[in-house]
PDB file of N, CA and C in Angstrom:
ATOM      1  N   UNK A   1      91.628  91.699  99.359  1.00  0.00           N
ATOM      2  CA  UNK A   1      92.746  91.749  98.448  1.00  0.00           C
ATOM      3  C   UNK A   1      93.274  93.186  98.435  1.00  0.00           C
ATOM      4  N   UNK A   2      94.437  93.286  98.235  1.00  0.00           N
ATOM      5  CA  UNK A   2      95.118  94.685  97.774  1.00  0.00           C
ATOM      6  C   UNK A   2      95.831  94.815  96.283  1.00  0.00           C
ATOM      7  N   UNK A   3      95.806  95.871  96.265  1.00  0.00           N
ATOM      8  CA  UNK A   3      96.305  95.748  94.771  1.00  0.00           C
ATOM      9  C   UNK A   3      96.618  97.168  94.628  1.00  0.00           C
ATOM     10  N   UNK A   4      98.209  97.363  94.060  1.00  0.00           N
ATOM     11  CA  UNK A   4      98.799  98.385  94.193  1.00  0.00           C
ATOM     12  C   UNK A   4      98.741  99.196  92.746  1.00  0.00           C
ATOM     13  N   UNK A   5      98.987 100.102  92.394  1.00  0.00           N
ATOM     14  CA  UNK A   5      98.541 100.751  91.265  1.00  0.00           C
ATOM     15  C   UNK A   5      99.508 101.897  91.008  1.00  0.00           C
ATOM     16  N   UNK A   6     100.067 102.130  89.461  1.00  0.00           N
ATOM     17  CA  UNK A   6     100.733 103.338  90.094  1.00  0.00           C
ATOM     18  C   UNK A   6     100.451 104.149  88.402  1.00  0.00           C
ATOM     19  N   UNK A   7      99.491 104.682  87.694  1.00  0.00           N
ATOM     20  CA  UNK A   7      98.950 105.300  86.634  1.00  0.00           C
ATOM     21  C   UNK A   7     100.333 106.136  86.145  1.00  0.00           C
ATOM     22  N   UNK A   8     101.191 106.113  86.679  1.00  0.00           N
ATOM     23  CA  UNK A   8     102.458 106.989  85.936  1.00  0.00           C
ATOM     24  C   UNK A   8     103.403 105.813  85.075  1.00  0.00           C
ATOM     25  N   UNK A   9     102.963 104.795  84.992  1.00  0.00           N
ATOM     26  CA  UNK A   9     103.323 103.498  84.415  1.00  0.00           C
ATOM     27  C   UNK A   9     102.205 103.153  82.741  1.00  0.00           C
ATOM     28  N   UNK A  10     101.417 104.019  82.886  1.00  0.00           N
ATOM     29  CA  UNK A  10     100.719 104.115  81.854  1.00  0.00           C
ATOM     30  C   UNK A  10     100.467 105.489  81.443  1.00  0.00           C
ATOM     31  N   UNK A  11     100.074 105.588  80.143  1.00  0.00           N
ATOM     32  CA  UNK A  11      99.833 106.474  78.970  1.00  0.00           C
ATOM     33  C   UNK A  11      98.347 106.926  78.834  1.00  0.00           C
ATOM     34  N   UNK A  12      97.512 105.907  79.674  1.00  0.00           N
ATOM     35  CA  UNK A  12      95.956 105.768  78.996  1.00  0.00           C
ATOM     36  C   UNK A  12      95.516 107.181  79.677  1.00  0.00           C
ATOM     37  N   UNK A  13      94.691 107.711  78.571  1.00  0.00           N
ATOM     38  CA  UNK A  13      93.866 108.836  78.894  1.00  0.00           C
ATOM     39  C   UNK A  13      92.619 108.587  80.136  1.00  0.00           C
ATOM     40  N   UNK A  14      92.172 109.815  81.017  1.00  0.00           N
ATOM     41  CA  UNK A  14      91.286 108.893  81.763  1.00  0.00           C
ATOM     42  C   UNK A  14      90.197 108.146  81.659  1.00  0.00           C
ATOM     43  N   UNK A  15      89.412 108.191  80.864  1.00  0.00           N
ATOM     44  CA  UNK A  15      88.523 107.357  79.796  1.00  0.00           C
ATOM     45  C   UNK A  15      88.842 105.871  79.446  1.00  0.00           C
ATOM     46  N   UNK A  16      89.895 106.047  78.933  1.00  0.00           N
ATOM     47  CA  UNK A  16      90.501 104.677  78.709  1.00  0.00           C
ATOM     48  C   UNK A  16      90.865 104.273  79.754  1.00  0.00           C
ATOM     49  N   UNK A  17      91.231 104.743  80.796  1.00  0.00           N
ATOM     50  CA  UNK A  17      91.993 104.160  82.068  1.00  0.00           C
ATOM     51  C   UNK A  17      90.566 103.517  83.495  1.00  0.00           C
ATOM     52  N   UNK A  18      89.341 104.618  83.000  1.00  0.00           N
ATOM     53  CA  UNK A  18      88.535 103.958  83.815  1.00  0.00           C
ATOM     54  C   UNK A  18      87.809 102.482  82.668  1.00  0.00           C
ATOM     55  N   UNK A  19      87.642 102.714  81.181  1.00  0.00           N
ATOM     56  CA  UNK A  19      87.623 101.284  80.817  1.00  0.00           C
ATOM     57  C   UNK A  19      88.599  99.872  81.343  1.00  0.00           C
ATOM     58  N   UNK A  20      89.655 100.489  81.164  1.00  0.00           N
ATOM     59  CA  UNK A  20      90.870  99.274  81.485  1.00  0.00           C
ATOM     60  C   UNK A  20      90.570  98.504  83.542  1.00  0.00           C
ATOM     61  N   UNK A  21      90.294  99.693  84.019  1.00  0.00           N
ATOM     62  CA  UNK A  21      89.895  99.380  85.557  1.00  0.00           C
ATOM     63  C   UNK A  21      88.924  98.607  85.697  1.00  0.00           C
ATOM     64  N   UNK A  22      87.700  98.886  85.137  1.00  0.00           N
ATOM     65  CA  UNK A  22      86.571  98.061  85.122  1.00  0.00           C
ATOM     66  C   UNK A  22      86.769  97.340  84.251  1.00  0.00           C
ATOM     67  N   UNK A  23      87.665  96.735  83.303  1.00  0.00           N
ATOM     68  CA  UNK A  23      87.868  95.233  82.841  1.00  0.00           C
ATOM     69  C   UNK A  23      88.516  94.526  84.022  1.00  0.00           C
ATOM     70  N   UNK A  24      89.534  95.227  84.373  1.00  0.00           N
ATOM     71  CA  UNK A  24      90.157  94.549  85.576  1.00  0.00           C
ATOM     72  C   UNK A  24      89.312  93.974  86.990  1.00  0.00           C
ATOM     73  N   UNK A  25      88.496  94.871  87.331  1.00  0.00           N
ATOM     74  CA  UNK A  25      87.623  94.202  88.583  1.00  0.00           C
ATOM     75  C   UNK A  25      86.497  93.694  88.298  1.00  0.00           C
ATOM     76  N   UNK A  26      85.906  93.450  86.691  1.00  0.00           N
ATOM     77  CA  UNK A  26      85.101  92.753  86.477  1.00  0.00           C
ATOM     78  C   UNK A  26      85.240  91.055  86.465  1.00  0.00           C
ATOM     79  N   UNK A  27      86.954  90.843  86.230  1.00  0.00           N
ATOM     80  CA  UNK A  27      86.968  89.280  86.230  1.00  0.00           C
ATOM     81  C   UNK A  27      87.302  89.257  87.657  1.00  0.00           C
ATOM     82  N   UNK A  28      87.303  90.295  88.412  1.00  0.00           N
ATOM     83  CA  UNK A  28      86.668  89.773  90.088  1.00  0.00           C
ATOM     84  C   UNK A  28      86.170  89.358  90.360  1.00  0.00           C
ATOM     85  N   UNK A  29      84.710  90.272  90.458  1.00  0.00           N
ATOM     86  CA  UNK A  29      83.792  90.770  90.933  1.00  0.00           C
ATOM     87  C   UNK A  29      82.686  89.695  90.167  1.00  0.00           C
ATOM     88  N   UNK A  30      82.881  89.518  88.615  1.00  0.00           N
ATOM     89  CA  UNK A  30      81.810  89.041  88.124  1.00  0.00           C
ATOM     90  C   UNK A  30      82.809  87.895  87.163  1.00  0.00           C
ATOM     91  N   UNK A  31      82.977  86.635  87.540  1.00  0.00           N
ATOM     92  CA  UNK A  31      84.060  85.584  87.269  1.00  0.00           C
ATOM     93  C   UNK A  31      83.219  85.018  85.917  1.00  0.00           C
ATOM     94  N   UNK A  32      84.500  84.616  84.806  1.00  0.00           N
ATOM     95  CA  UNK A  32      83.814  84.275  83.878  1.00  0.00           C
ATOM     96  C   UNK A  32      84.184  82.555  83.722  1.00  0.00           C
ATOM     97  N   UNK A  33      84.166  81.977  82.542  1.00  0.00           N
ATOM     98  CA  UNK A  33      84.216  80.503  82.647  1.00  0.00           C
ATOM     99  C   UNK A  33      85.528  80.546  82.012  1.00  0.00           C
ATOM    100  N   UNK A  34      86.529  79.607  82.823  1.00  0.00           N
ATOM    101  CA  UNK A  34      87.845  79.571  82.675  1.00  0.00           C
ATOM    102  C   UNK A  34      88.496  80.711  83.428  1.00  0.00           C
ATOM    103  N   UNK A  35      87.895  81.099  84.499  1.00  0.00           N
ATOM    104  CA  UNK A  35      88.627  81.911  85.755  1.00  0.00           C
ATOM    105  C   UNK A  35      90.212  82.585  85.800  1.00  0.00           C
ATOM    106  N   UNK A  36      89.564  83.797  85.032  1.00  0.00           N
ATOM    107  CA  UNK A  36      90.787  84.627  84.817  1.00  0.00           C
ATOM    108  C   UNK A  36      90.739  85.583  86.028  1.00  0.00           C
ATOM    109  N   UNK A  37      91.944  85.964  86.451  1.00  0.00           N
ATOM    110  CA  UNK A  37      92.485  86.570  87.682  1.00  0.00           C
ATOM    111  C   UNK A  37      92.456  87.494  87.660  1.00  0.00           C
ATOM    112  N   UNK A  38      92.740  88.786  88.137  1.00  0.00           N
ATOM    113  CA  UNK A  38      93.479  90.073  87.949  1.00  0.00           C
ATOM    114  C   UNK A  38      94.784  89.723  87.966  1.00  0.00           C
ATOM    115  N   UNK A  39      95.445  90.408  87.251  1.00  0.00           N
ATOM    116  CA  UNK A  39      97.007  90.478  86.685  1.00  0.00           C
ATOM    117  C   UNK A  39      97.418  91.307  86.865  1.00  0.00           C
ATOM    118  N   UNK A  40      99.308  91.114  87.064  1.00  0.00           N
ATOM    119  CA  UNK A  40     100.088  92.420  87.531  1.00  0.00           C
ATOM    120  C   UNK A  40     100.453  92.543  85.929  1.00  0.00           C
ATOM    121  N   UNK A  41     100.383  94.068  85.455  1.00  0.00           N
ATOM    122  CA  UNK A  41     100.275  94.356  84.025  1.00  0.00           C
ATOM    123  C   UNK A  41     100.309  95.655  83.996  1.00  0.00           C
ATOM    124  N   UNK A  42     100.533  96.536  83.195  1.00  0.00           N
ATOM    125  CA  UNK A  42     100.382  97.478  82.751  1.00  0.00           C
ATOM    126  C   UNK A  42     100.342  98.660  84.243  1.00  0.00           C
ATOM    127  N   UNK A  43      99.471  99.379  84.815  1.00  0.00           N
ATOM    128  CA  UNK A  43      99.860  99.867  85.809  1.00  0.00           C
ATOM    129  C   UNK A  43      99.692  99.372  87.469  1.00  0.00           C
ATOM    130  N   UNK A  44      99.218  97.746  87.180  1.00  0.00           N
ATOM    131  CA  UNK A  44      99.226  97.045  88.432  1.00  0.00           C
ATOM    132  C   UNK A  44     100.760  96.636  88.830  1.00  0.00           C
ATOM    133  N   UNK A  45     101.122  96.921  89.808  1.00  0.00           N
ATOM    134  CA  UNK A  45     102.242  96.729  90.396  1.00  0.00           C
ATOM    135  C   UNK A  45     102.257  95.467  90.984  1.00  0.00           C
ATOM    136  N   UNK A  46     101.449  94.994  91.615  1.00  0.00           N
ATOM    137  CA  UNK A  46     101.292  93.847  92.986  1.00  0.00           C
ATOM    138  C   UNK A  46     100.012  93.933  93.360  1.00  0.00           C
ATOM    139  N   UNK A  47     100.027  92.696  93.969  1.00  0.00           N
ATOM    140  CA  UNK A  47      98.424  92.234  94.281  1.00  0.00           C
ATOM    141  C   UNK A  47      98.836  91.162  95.562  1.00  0.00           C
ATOM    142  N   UNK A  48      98.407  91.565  96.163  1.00  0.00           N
ATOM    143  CA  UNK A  48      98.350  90.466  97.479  1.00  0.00           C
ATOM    144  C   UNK A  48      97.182  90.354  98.083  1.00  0.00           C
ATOM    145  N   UNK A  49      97.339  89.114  98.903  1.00  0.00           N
ATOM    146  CA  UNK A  49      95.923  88.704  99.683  1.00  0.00           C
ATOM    147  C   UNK A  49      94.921  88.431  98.643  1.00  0.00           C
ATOM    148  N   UNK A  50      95.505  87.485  97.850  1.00  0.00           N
ATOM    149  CA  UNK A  50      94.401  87.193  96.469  1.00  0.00           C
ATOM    150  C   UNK A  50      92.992  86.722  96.676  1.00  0.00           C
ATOM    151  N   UNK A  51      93.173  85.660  97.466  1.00  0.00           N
ATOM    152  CA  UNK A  51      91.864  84.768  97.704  1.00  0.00           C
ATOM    153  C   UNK A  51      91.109  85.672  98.300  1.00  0.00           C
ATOM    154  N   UNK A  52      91.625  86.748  99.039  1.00  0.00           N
ATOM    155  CA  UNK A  52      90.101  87.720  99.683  1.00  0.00           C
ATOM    156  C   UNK A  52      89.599  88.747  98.755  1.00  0.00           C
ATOM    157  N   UNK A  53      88.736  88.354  97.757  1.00  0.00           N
ATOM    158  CA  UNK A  53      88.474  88.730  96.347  1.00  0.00           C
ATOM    159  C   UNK A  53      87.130  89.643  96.549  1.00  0.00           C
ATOM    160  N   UNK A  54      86.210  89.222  97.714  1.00  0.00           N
ATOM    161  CA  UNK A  54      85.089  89.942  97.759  1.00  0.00           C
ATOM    162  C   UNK A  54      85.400  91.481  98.306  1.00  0.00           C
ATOM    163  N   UNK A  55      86.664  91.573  99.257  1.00  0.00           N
ATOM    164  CA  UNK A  55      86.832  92.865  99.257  1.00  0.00           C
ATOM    165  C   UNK A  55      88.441  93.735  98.413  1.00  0.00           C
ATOM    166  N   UNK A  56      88.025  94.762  97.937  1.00  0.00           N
ATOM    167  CA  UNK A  56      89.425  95.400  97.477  1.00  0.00           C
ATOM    168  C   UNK A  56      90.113  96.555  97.598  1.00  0.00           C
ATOM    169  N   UNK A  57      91.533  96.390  97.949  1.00  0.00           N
ATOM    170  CA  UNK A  57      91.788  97.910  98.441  1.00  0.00           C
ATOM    171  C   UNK A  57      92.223  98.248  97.670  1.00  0.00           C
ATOM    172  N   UNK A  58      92.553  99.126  96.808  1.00  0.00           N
ATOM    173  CA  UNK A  58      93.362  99.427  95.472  1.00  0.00           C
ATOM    174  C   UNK A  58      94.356 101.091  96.138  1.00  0.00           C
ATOM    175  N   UNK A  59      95.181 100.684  96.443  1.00  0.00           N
ATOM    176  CA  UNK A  59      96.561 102.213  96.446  1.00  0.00           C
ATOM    177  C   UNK A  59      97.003 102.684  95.121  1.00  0.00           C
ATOM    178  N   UNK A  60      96.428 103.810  95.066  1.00  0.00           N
ATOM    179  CA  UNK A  60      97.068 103.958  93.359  1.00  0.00           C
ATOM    180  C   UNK A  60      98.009 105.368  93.666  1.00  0.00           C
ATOM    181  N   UNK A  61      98.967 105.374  93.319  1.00  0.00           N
ATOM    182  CA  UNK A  61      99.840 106.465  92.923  1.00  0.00           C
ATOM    183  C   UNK A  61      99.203 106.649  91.897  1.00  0.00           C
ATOM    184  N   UNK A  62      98.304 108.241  91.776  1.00  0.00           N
ATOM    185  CA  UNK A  62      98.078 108.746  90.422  1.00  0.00           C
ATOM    186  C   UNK A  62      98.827 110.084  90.057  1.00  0.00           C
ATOM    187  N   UNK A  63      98.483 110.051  88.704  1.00  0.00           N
ATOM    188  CA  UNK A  63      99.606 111.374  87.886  1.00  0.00           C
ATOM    189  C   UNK A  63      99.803 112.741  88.429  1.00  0.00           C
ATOM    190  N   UNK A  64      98.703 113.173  89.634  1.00  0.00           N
ATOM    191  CA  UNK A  64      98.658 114.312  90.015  1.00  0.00           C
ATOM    192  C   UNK A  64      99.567 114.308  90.876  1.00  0.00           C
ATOM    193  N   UNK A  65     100.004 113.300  91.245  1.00  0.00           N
ATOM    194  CA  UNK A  65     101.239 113.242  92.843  1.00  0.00           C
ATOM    195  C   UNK A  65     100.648 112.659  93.430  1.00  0.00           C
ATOM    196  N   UNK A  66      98.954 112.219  93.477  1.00  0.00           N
ATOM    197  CA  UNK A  66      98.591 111.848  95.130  1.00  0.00           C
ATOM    198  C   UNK A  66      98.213 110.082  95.204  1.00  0.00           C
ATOM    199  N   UNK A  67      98.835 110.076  96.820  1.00  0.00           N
ATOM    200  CA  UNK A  67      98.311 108.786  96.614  1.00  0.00           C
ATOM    201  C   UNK A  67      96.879 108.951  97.463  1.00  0.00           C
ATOM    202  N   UNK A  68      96.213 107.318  96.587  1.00  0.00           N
ATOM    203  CA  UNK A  68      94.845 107.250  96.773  1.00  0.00           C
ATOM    204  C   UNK A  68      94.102 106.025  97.069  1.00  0.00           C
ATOM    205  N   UNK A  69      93.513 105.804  97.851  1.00  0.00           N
ATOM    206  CA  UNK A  69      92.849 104.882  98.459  1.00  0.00           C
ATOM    207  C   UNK A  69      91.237 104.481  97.599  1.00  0.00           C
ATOM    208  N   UNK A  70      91.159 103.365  97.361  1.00  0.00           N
ATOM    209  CA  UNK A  70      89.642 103.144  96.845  1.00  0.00           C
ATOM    210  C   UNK A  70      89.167 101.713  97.186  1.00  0.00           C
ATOM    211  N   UNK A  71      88.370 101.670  97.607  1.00  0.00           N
ATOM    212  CA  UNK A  71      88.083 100.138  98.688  1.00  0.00           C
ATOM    213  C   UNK A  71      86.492 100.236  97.500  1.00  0.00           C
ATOM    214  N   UNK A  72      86.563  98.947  97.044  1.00  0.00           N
ATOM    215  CA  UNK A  72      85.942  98.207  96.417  1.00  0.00           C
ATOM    216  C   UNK A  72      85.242  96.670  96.311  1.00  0.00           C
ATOM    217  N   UNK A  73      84.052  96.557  96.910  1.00  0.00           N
ATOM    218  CA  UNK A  73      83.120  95.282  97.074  1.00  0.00           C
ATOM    219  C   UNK A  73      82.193  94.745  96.485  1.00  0.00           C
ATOM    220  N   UNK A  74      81.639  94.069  96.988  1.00  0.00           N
ATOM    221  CA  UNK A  74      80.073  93.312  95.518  1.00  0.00           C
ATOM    222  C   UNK A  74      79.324  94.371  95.604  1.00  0.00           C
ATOM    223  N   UNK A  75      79.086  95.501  96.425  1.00  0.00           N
ATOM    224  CA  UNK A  75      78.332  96.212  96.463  1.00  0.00           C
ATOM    225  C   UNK A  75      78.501  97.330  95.150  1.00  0.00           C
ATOM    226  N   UNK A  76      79.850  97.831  95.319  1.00  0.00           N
ATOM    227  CA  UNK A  76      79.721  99.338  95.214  1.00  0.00           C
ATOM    228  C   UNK A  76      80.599  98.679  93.390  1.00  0.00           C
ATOM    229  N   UNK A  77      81.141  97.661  93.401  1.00  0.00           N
ATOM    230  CA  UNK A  77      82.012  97.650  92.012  1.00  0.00           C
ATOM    231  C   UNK A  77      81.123  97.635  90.749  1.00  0.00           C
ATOM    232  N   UNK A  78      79.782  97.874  90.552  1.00  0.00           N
ATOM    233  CA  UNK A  78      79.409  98.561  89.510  1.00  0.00           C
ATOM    234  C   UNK A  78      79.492  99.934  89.116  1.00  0.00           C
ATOM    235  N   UNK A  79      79.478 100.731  90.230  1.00  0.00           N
ATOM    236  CA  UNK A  79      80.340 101.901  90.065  1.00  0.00           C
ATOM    237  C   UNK A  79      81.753 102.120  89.782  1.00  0.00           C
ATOM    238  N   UNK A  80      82.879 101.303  90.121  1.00  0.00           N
ATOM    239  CA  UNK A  80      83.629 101.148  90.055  1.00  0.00           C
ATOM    240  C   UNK A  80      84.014 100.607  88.298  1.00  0.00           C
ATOM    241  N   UNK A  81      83.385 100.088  88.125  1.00  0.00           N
ATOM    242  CA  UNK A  81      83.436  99.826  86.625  1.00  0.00           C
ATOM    243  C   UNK A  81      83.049 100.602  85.700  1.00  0.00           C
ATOM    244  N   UNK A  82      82.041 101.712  86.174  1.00  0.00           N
ATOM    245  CA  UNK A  82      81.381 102.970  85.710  1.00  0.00           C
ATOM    246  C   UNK A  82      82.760 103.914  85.622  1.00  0.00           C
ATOM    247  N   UNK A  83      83.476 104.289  86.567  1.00  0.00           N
ATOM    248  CA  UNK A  83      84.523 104.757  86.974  1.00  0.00           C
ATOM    249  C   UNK A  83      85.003 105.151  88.081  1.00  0.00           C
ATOM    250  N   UNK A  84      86.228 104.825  88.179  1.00  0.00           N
ATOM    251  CA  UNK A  84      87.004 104.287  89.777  1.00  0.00           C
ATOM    252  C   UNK A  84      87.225 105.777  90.457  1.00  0.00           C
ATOM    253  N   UNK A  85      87.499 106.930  89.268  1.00  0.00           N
ATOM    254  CA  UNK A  85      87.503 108.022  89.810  1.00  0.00           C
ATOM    255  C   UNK A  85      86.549 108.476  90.757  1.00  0.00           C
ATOM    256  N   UNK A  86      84.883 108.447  89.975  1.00  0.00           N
ATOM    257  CA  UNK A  86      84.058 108.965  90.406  1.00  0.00           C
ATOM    258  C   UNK A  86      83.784 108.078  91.695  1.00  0.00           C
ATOM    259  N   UNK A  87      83.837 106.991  91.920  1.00  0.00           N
ATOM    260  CA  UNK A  87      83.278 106.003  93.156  1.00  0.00           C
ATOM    261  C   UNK A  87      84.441 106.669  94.163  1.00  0.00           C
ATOM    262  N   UNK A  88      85.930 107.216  93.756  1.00  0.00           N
ATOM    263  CA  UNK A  88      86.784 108.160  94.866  1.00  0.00           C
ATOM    264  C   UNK A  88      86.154 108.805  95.428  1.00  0.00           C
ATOM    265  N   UNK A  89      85.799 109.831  94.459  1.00  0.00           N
ATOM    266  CA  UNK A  89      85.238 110.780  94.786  1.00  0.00           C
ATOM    267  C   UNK A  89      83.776 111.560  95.650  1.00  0.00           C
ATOM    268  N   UNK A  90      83.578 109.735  95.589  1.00  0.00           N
ATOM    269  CA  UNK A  90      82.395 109.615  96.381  1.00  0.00           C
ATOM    270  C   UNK A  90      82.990 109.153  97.790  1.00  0.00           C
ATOM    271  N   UNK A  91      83.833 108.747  97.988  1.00  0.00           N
ATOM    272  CA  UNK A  91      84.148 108.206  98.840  1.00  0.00           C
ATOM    273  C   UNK A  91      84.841 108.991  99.638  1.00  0.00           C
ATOM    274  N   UNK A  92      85.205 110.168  99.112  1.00  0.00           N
ATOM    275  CA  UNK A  92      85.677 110.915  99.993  1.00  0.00           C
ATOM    276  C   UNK A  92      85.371 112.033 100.498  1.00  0.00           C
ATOM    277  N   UNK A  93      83.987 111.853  99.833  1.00  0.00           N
ATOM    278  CA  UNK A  93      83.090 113.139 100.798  1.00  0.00           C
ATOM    279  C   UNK A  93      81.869 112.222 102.081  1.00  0.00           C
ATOM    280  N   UNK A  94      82.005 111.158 101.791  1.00  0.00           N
ATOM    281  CA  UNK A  94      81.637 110.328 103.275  1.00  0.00           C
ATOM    282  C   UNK A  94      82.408 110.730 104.442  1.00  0.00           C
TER     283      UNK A  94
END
């Protein structure tokens, strides 16, 4: 799945913004009863390639100017729910 992102569409402090992320890829990642989706909302722009749910690419235009890449799976999205920043940031010293 992809899913486009653009944080200049929201207000949320980063705290709140890594809560709001990990609500969002938790009804992924970890599906509850009555199968709620990820939604285009607040700073989700678009989402395509839905049904390929086990993997995720997320493009986020964030507030600093940059755009940013964060690929997210069953593996690593407990971090990701921890915060999307820090799992970047891991990801980009690989």
């Amino acid at each position: 799945m992809k899913v486009y992102l653009d944080r200049n569409h929201c207000g949320v402090h980063q705290a709140g913004c890594d809560s709001c992320f990990g609500r969002r890829i938790e009804v992924n990642f970890k599906p509850i009863e009555g199968g709620l989706d990820m939604d285009v909302a607040g700073c989700v722009m678009e989402i395509e390639e839905e049904e390929q749910k086990s993997n995720v690419t997320f493009y986020l235009k964030d507030r600093d100017g940059q755009d940013k890449v964060l690929e997210v799976n069953q593996e690593n999205w407990p971090e990701a729910y921890d915060s999307w920043i820090d799992l970047y940031e891991k990801q980009q010293e690989e």
